[in-house]
Each structure stands twice: as C-alpha cells, then as structure tokens.
Protein backbone atom coordinates (compact mmCIF):
# COMPACT_ATOMS: atom_id res chain seq x y z
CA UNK A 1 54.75 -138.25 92.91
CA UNK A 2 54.00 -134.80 94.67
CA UNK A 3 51.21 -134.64 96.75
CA UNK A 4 49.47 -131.10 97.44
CA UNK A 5 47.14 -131.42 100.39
CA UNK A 6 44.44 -128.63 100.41
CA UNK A 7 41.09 -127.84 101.61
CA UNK A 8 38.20 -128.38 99.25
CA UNK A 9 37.48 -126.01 96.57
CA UNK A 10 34.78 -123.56 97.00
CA UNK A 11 31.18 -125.50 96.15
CA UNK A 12 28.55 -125.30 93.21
CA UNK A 13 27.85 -121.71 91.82
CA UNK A 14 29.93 -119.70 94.55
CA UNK A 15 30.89 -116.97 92.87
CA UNK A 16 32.91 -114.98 95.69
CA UNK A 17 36.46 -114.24 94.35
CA UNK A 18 37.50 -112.51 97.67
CA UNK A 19 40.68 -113.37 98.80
CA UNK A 20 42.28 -115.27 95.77
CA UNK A 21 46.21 -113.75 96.14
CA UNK A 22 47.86 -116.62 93.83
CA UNK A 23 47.98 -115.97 90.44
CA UNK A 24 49.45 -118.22 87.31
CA UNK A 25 51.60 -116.04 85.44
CA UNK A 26 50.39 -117.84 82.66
CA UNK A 27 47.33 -117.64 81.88
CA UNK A 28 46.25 -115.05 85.00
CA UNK A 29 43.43 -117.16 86.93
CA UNK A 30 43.89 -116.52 90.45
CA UNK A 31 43.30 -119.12 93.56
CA UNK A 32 42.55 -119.16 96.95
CA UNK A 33 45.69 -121.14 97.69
CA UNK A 34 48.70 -121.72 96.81
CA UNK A 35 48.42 -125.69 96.61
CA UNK A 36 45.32 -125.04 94.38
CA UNK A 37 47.85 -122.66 92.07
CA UNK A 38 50.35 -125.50 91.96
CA UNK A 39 48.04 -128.52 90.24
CA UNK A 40 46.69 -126.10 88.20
CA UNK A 41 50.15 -124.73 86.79
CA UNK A 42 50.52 -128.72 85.41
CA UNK A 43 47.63 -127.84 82.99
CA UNK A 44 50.64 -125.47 80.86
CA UNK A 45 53.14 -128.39 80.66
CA UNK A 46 52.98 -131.65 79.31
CA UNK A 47 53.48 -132.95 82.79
CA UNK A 48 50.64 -135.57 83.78
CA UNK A 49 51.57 -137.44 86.84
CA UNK A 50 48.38 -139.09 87.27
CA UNK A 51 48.12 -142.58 85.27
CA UNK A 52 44.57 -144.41 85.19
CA UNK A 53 46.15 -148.63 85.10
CA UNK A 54 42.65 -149.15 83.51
CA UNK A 55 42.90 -147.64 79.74
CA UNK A 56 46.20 -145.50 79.92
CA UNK A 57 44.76 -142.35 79.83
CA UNK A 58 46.93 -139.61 82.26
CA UNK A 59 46.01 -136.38 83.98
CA UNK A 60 47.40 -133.33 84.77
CA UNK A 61 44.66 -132.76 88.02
CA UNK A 62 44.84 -134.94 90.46
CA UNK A 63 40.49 -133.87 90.25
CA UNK A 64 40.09 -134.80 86.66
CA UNK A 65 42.01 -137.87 87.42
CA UNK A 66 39.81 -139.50 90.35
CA UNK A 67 36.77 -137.97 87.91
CA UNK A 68 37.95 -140.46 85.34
CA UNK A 69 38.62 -142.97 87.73
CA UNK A 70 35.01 -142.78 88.69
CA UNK A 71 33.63 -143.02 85.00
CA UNK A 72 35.03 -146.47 84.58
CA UNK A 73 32.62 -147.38 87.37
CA UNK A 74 29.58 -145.41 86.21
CA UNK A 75 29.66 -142.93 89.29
CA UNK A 76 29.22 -139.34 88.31
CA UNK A 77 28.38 -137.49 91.24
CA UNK A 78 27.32 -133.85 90.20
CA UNK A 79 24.42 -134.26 88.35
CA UNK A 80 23.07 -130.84 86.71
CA UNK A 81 19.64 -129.86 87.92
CA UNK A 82 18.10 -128.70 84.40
CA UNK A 83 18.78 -131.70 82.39
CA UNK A 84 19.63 -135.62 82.96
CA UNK A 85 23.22 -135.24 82.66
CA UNK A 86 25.59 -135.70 85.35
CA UNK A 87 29.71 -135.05 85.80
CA UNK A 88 32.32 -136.41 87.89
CA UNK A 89 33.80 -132.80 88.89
CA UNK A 90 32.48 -129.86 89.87
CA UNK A 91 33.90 -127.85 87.45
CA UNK A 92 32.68 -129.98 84.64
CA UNK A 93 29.34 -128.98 85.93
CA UNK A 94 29.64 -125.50 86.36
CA UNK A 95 30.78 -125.71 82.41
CA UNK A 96 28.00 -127.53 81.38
CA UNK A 97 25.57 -125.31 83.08
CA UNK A 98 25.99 -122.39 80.73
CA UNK A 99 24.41 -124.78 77.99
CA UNK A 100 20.99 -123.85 79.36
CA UNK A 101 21.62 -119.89 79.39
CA UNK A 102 23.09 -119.96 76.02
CA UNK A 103 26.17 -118.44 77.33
CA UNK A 104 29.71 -118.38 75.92
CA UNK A 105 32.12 -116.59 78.16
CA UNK A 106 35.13 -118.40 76.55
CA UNK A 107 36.34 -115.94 74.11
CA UNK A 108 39.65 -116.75 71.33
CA UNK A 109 42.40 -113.74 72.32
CA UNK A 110 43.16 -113.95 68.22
CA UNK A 111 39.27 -114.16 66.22
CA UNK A 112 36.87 -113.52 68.93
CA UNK A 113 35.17 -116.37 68.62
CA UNK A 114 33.54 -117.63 71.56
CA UNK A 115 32.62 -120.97 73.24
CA UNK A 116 30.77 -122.61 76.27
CA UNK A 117 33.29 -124.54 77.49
CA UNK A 118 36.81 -123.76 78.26
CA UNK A 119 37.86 -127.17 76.48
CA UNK A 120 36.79 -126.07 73.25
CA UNK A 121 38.43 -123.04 73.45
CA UNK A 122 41.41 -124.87 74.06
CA UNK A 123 41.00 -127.18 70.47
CA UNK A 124 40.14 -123.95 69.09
CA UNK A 125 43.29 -122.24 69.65
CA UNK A 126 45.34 -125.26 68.29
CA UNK A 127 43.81 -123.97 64.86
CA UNK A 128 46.17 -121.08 65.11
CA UNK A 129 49.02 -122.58 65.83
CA UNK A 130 51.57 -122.64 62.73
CA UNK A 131 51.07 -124.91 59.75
CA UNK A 132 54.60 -126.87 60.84
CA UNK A 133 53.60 -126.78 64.36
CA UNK A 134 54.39 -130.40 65.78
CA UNK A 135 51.24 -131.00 67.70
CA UNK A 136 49.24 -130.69 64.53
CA UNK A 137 47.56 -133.56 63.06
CA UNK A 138 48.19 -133.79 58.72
CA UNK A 139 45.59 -135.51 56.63
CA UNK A 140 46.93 -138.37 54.66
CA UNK A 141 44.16 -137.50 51.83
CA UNK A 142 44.21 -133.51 51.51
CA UNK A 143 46.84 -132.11 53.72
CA UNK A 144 44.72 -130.48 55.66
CA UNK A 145 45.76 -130.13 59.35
CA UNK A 146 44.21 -130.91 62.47
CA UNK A 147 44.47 -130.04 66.21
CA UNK A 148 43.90 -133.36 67.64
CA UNK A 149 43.68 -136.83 66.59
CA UNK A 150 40.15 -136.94 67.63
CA UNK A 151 39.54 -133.91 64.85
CA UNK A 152 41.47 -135.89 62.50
CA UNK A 153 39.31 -138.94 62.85
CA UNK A 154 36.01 -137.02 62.24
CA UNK A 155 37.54 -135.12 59.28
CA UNK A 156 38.50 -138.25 57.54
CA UNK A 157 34.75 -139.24 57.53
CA UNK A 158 34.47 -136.20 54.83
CA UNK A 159 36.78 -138.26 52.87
CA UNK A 160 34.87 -142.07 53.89
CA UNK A 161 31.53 -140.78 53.87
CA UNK A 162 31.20 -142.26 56.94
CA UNK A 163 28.54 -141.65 59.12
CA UNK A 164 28.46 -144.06 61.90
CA UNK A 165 25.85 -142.75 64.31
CA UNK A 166 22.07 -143.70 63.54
CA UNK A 167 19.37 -142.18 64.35
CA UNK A 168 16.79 -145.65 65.76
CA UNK A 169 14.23 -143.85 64.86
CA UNK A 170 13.93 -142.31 61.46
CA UNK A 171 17.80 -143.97 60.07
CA UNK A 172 19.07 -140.39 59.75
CA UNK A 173 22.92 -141.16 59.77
CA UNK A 174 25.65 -138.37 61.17
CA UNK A 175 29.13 -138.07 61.09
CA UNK A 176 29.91 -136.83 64.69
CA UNK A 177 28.65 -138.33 67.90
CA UNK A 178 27.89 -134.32 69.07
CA UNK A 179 25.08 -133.96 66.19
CA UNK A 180 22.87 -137.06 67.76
CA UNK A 181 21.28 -135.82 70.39
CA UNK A 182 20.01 -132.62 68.83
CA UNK A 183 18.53 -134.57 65.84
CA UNK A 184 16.83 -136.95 68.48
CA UNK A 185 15.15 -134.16 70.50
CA UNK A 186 13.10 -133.42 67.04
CA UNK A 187 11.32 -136.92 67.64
CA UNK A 188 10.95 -136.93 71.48
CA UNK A 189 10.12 -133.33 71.60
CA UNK A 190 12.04 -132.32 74.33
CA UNK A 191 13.29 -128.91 74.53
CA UNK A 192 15.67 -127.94 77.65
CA UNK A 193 17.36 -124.94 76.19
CA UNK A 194 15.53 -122.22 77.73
CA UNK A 195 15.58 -118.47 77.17
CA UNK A 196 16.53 -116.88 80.08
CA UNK A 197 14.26 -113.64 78.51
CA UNK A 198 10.84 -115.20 78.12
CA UNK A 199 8.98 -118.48 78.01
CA UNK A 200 10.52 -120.01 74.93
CA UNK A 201 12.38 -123.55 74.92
CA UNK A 202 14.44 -124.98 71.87
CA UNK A 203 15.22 -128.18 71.37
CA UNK A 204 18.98 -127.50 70.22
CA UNK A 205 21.19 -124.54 71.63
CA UNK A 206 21.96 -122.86 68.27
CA UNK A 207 18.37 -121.90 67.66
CA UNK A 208 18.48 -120.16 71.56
CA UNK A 209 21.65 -118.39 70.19
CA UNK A 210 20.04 -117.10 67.45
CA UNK A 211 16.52 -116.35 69.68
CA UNK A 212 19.04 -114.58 72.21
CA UNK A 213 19.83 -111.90 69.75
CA UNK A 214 15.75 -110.50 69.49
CA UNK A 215 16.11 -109.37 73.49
CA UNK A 216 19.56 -108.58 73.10
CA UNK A 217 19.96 -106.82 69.77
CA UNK A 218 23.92 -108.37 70.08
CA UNK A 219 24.17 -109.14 66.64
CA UNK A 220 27.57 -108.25 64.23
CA UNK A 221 26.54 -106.20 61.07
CA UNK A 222 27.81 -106.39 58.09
CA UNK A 223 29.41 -103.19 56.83
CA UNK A 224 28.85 -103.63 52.87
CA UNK A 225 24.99 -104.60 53.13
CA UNK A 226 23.84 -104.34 56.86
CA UNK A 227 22.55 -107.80 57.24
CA UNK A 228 22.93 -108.94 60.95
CA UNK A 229 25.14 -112.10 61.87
CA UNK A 230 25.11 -114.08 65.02
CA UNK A 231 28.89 -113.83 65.78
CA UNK A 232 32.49 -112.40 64.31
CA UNK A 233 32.90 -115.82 62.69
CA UNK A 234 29.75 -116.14 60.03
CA UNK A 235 30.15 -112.68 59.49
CA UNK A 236 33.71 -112.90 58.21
CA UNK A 237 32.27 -115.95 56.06
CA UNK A 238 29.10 -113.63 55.01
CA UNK A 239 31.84 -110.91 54.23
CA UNK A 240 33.68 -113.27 51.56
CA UNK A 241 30.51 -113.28 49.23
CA UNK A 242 31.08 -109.32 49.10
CA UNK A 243 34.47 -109.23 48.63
CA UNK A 244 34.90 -112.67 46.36
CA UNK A 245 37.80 -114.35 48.88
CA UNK A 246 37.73 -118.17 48.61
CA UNK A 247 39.95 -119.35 51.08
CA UNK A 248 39.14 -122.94 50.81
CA UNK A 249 41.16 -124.24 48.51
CA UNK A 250 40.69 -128.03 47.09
CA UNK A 251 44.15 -129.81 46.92
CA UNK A 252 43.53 -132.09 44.43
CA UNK A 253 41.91 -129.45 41.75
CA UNK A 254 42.75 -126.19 43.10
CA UNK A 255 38.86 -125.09 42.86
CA UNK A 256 38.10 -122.23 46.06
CA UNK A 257 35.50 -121.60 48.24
CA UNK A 258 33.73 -119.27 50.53
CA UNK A 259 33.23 -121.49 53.29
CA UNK A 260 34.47 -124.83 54.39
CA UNK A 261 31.42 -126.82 54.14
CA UNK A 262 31.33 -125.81 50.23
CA UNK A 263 34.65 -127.23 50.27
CA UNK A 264 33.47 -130.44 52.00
CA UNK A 265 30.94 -130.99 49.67
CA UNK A 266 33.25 -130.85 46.56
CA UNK A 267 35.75 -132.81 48.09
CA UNK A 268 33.18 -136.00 47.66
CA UNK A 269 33.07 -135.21 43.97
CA UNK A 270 36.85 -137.11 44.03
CA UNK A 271 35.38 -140.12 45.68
CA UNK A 272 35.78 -142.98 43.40
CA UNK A 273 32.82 -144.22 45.12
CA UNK A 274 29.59 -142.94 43.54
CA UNK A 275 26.55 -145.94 44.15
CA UNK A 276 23.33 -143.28 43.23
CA UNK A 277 22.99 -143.67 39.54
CA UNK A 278 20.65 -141.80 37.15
CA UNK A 279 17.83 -144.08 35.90
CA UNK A 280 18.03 -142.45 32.81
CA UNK A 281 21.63 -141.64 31.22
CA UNK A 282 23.61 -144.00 33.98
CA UNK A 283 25.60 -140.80 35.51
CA UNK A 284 27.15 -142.02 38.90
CA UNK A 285 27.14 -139.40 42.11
CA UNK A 286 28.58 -139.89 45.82
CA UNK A 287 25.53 -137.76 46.78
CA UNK A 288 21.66 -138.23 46.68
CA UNK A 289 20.98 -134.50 46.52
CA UNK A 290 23.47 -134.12 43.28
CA UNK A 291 21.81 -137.06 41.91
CA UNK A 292 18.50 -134.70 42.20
CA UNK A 293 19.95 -131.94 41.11
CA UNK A 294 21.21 -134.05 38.14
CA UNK A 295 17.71 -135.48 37.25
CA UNK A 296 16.30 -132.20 36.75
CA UNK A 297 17.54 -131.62 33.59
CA UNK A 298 15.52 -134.82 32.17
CA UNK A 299 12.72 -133.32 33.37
CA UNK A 300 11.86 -131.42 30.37
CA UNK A 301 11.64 -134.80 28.65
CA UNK A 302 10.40 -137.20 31.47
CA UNK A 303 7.48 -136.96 33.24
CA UNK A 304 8.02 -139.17 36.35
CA UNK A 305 9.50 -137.89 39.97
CA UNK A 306 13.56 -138.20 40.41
CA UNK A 307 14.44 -141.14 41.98
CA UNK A 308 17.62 -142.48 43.93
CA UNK A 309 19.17 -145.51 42.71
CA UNK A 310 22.07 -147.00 44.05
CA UNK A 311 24.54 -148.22 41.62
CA UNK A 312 24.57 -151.61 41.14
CA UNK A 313 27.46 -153.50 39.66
CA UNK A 314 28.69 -150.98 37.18
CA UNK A 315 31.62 -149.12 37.97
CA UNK A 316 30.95 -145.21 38.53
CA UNK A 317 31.17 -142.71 36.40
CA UNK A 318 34.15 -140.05 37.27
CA UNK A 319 33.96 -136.33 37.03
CA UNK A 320 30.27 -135.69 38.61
CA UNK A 321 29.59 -134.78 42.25
C-alpha cells in the first residue's frame, strides 16, 4: 500500500489559497503539497486502496477512510456549530456548512444546475453520461436508468409504492430517508436555515432558496411570459408548458409529460395494486387523491363527503389511476 506522509491540512474555514503550486490536471484544484495532490488524484480512478474489514466498504482517501472507520464507533469529531450535526472530516463539515447560507457553489459544466455539496454534483453528472454507459443502473420495470444503485433503490419505490420512513408523529409516510427531517421540523418547530439578509429562519432550505431571491433579485426569467424561476432547471421545465415538449415518456403506454413527477404519478396508474375503492360504483385507485378526484363526479347525486376506502377482498379494477 503507498503511504503519503504530509502535514495536516489547513483547519476549519481557512480560506488562504496562497501558495498552492500542485495542480490535478484533471479536474484543476490546486494543493499545498504535492503528497496532498497525490491521494487526491485516486478520487479520478477506480483505485481504492483503503478497505474497512468491518462492512467492506473501500476508500480512495486515506481521510474519508479513518472518517468511516470512526462512524462504526459513533465518533464524529467536527461537529458544526449552527446545528446538532457532526462529521468525521473536516471537509465534510465545511460542505455541510453552506446548508445554513443557502449556498450552492457546485455548479454542472453541462445544465448549470447547482448543488451544496460536491457529492451531489458528482451523482448529478452520472445523469449525463450516455444511455449505454456501463456504470448506469437499468430499471427492471421501465427502463429507466440510474446513476447509482442507491438511486435505483429509491426509484423502484415509484414502482412499490413504498414508503418506508414514518413520520412518529402524525404517520406521514416518505419514500426517501432525505425528506424526514424537513417534514419533522413542521411539528417541533425548529427552524435553523437562516437568511444571511435579515432575521428570517425556515424550517427547510428550499423555502430560504426561494426567500434568497427577494434580497437578491437572482431569479431566471422566462422569455415567453416573464414569470421568475428559482434556477436554470424549473425554468427549462416552466418553458415546456410554452412550447408543448413532453419529454417524459411512459414505457408501457407511450403517454408524455412535462415534468418527471407527472410521469411518476401516471406510472402508479399500471400498478395492479389499487386497495382505495369508491363507496359508490366500486372503481379501484393506487392513490387516495385520484380516489377524490374520482368521487367528485357522484357528487351531483350524493350528498355525503368523499371518503377513502381501502379495497377489501375484491380484486381491483384496471385502467384508473
């Protein structure tokens, strides 16, 4: 194994850059030295020398390594001073403190969107890689493909309907781990995304996104009716109801879309599985709010509230969302 012995890297929030004559021809970050160049050039090969006995996982950075090391024991010792969280490098840290500016300086070369951590950015790019690209990740149900396995699990839950993480205290369910803790701050009040502008806390970072623009004024215009988006990326979705693309296609009936969650959405309508039933006619539906939607066209005839009842022992209707 090679062993690069170098001083420590420069602490918490320095931000001189004097001095850093060793840059990867890669990707162009520059270091103070050259040891510090050399275990970060492993991060642009698929060389990870660094094996942790305990669950398999392997590492590129000898730093990331010891980090995960120290996670299997609980020790994470760079805690972040504006929130409860805590890492087990320092450059974890120094990612995660953006969160409470509501900055993104990771920006995609290709579609300009941006991100707050350089690990997204790095999924992100993955999604424009070529369709026959080998690190890509097909869907066994639509074809669709996916960066990672870890995208590919989540995305099969659109297929499931899976949604294994509970909210204790109003049941709420979600299908990714990441939209938890934003729901939960809406019972417990808490609010640590502050606006570096004025006084005002949110208690999930989109909604500081969207404050940031008032004091900024940074927001992406659309050209056909003027309406202000929030970035390039829901602008070019805002554009498609203008010009009438659907890129979203459905593989199983060919219906398009403007946007992917639209497509999501449908894609339940070919789920054999459809437990809320009209009380009325007996039409099945995978989803409570298209079981609503449904009901209202009884209502000219029926006086009591829509309900949602779960199918019972009946098998469900096909051809309704």
């Amino acid at each position: 194994m090679l062993v690069l012995l170098c001083s420590p890297p420069d602490p918490v929030g320095s931000s001189s850059k004097q001095g850093r004559r060793y840059r990867c021809g890669e990707c162009g970050k520059a270091f103070l030295q050259l040891c510090h160049l050399k275990k970060h050039e492993f991060v642009h090969t698929d060389h990870k020398p660094f094996l942790c006995t305990e669950c398999g996982r392997s590492y590129s950075s000898e730093e990331s390594f010891r980090a995960h090391v120290l996670g299997h024991r609980g020790v994470r010792p760079f805690p972040c001073s504006q929130c409860d969280k805590a890492y087990g490098t320092r450059r974890d840290l120094r990612e995660h403190q953006v969160v409470h500016s509501g900055a993104r300086p990771f920006v995609c070369e290709q579609c300009g969107k941006t991100f707050a951590r350089r690990p997204s950015l790095r999924l992100h790019r993955k999604t424009h890689q070529v369709p026959d690209a080998p690190s890509s990740c097909p869907c066994p149900v639509c074809g669709r493909l996916l960066a990672t396995q870890g995208s590919l699990r989540n995305h099969m839950r659109l297929h499931t309907g899976e949604k294994p993480y509970l909210c204790p205290h109003c049941g709420q369910a979600f299908r990714q781990r990441g939209n938890l803790p934003g729901h939960l701050r809406l019972h417990t009040g808490e609010r640590p995304y502050q606006c570096p502008h004025c006084a005002n806390t949110f208690p999930q970072l989109p909604e500081l996104r969207r404050h940031l623009i008032s004091h900024t004024g940074e927001a992406y215009l659309c050209p056909v009716c003027g309406k202000a988006l929030r970035d390039p990326h829901t602008l070019r979705a805002h554009e498609r109801l203008h010009s009438g693309e659907r890129p979203f296609r459905c593989p199983q009936c060919g219906r398009a879309y403007t946007l992917a969650t639209k497509l999501r959405r449908h894609l339940k309508s070919h789920m054999t599985d459809k437990p809320y039933r009209c009380p009325i006619c007996g039409m099945g539906y995978a989803l409570p709010q298209s079981l609503k939607r449904h009901q209202l066209s009884h209502q000219c005839g029926v006086s009591s509230s829509p309900s949602l009842t779960p199918a019972a022992s009946e098998p469900p209707m096909a051809g309704h969302v």
